[in-house]
PDB file of N, CA and C in Angstrom:
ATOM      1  N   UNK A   1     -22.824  25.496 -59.435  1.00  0.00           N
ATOM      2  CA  UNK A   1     -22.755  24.802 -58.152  1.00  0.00           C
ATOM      3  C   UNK A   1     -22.725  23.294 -58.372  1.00  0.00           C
ATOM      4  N   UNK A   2     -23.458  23.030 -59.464  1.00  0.00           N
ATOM      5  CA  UNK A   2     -23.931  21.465 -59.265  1.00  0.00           C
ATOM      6  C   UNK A   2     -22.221  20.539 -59.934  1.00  0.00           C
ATOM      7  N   UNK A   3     -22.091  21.871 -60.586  1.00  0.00           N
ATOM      8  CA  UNK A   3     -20.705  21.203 -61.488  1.00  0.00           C
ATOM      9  C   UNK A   3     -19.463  21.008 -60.701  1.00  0.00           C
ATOM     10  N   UNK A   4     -19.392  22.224 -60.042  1.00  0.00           N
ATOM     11  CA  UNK A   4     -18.686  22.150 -58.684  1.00  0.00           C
ATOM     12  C   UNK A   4     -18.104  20.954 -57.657  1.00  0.00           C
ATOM     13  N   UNK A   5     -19.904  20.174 -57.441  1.00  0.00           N
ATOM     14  CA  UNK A   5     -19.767  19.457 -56.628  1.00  0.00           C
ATOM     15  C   UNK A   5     -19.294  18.203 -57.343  1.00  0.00           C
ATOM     16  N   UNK A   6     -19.727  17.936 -59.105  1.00  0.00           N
ATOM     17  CA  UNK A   6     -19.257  16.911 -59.613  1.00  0.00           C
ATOM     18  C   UNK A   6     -17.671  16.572 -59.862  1.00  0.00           C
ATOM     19  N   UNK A   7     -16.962  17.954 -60.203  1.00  0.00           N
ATOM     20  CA  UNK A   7     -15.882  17.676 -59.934  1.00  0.00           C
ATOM     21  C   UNK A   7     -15.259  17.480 -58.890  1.00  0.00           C
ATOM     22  N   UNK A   8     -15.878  18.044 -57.768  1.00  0.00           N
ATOM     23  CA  UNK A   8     -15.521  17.338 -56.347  1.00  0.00           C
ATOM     24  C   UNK A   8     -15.917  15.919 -55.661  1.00  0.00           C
ATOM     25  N   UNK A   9     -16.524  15.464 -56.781  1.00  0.00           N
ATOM     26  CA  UNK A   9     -16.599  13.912 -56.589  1.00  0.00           C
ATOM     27  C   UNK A   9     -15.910  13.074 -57.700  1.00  0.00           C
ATOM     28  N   UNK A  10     -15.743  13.451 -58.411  1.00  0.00           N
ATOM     29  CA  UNK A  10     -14.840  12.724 -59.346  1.00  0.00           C
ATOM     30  C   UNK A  10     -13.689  12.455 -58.980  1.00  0.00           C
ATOM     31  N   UNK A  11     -12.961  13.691 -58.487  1.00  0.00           N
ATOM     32  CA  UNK A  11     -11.484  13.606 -57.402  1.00  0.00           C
ATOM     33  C   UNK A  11     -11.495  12.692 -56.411  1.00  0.00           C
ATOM     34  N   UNK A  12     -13.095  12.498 -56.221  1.00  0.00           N
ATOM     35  CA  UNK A  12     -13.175  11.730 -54.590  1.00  0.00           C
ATOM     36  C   UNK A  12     -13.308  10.127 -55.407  1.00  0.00           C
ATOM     37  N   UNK A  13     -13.591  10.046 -56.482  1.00  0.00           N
ATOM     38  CA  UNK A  13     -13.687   8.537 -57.264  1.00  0.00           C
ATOM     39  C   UNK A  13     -12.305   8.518 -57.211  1.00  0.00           C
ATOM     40  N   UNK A  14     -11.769   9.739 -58.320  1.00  0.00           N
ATOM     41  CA  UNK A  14      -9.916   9.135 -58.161  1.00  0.00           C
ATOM     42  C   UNK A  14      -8.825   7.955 -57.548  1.00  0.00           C
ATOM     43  N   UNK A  15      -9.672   9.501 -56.055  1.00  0.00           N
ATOM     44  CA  UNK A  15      -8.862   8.326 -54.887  1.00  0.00           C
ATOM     45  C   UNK A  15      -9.169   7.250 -54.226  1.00  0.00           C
ATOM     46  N   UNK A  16     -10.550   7.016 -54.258  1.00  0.00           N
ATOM     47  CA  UNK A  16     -11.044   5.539 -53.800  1.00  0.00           C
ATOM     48  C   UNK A  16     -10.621   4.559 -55.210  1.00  0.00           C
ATOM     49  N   UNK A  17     -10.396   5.086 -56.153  1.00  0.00           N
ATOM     50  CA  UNK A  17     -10.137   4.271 -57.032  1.00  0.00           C
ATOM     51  C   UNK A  17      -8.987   3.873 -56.967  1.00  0.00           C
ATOM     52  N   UNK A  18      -7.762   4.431 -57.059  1.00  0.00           N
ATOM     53  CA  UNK A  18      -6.558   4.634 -56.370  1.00  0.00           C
ATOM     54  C   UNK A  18      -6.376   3.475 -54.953  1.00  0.00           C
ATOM     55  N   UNK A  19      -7.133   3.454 -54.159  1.00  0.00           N
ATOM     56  CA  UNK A  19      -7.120   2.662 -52.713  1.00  0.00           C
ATOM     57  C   UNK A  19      -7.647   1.174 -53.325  1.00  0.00           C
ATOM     58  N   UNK A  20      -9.082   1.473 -54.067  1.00  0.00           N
ATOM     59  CA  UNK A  20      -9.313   0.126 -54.574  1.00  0.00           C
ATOM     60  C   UNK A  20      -8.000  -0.986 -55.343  1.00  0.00           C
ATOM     61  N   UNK A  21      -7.558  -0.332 -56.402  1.00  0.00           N
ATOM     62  CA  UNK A  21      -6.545  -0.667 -56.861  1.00  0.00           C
ATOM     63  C   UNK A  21      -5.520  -1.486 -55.956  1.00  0.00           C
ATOM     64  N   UNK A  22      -4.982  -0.838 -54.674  1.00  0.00           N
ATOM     65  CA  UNK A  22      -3.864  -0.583 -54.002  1.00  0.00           C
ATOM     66  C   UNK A  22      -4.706  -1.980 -53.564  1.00  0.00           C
ATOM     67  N   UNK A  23      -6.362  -1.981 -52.449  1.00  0.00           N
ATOM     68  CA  UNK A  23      -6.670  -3.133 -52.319  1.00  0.00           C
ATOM     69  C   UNK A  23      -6.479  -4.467 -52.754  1.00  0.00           C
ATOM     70  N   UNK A  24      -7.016  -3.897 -54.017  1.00  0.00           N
ATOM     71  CA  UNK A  24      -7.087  -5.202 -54.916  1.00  0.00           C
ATOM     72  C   UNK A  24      -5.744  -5.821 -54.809  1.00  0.00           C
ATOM     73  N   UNK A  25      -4.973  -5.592 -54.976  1.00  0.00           N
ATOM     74  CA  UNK A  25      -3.414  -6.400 -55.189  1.00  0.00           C
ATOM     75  C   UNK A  25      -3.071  -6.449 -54.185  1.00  0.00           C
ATOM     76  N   UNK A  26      -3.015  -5.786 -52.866  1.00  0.00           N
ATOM     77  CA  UNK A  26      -3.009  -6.998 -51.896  1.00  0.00           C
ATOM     78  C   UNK A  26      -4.081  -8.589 -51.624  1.00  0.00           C
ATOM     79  N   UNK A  27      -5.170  -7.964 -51.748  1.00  0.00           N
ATOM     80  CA  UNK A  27      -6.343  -9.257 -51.786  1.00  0.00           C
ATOM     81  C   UNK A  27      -5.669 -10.189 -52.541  1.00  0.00           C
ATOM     82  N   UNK A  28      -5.594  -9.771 -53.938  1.00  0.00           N
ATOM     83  CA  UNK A  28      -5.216 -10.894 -54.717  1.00  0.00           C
ATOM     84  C   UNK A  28      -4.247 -11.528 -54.019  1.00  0.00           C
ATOM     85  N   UNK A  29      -2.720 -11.293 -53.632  1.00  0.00           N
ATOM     86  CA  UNK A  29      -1.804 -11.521 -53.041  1.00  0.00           C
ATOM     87  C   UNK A  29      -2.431 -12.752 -51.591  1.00  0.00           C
ATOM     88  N   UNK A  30      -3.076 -12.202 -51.043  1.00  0.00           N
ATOM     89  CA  UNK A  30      -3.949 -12.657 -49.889  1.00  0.00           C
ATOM     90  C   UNK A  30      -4.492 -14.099 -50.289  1.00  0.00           C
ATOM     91  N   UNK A  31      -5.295 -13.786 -51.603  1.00  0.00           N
ATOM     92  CA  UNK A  31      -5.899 -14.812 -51.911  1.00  0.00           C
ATOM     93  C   UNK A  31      -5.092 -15.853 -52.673  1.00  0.00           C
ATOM     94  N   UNK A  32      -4.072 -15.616 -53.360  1.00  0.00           N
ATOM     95  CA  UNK A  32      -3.321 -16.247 -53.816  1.00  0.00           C
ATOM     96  C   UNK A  32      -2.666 -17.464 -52.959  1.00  0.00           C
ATOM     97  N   UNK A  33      -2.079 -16.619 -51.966  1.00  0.00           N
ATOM     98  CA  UNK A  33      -1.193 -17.446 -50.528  1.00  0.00           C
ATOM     99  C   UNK A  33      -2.431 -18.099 -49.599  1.00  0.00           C
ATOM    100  N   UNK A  34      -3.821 -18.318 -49.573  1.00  0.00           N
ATOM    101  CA  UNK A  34      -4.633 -18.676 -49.509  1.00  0.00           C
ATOM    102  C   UNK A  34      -5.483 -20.098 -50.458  1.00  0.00           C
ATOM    103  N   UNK A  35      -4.986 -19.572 -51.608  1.00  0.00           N
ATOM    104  CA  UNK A  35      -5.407 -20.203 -52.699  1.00  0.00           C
ATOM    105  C   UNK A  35      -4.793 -21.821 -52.460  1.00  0.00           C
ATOM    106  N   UNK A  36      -3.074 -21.374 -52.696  1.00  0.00           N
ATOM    107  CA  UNK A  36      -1.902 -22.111 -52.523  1.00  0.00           C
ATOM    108  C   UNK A  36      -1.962 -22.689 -51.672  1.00  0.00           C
ATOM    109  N   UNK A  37      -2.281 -22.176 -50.302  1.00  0.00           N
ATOM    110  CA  UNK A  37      -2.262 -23.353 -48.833  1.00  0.00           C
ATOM    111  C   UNK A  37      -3.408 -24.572 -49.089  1.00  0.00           C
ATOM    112  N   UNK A  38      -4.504 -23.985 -49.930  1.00  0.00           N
ATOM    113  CA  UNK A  38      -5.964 -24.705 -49.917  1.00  0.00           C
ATOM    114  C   UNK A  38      -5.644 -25.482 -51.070  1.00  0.00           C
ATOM    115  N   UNK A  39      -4.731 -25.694 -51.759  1.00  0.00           N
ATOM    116  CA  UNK A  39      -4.805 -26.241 -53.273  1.00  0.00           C
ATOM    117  C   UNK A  39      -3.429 -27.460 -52.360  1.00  0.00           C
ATOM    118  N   UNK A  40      -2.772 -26.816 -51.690  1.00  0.00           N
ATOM    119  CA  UNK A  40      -2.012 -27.530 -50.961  1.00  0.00           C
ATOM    120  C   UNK A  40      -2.474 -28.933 -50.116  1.00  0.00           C
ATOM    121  N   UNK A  41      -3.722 -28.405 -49.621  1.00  0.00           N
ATOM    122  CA  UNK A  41      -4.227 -29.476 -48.602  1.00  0.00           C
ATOM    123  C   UNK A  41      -5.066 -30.068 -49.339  1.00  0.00           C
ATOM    124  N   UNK A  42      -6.026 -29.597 -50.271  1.00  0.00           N
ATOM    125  CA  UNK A  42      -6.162 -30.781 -51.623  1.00  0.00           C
ATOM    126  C   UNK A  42      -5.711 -31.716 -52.138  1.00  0.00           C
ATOM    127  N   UNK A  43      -4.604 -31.655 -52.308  1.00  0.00           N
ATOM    128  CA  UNK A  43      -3.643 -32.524 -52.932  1.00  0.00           C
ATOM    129  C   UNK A  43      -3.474 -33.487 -51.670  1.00  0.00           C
ATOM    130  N   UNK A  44      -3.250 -33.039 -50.402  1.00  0.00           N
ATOM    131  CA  UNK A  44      -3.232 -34.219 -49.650  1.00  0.00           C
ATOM    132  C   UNK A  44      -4.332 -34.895 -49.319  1.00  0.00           C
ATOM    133  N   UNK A  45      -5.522 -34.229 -49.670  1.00  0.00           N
ATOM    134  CA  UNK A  45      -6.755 -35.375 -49.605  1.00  0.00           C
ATOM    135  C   UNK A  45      -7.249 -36.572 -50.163  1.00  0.00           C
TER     136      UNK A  45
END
């Protein structure tokens, strides 16, 4: 039973891992074009 449930959470890491991933590279993306606007208005300070 107990093994059961571990492999039924490991599958469930998979896919949050999977989404994290998918997250992450938008964020980055996000933060990047974020980064850029703020490094932008730096320069004009």
């Amino acid at each position: 039973m107990f093994e059961r449930q571990a492999r039924r959470q490991r599958s469930c890491y998979r896919i949050i891992k999977q989404q994290l991933i998918k997250r992450r590279s938008y964020l980055n993306k996000w933060l990047q074009g974020k980064v850029g606007k703020y490094a932008l208005n730096s320069k004009n300070l």
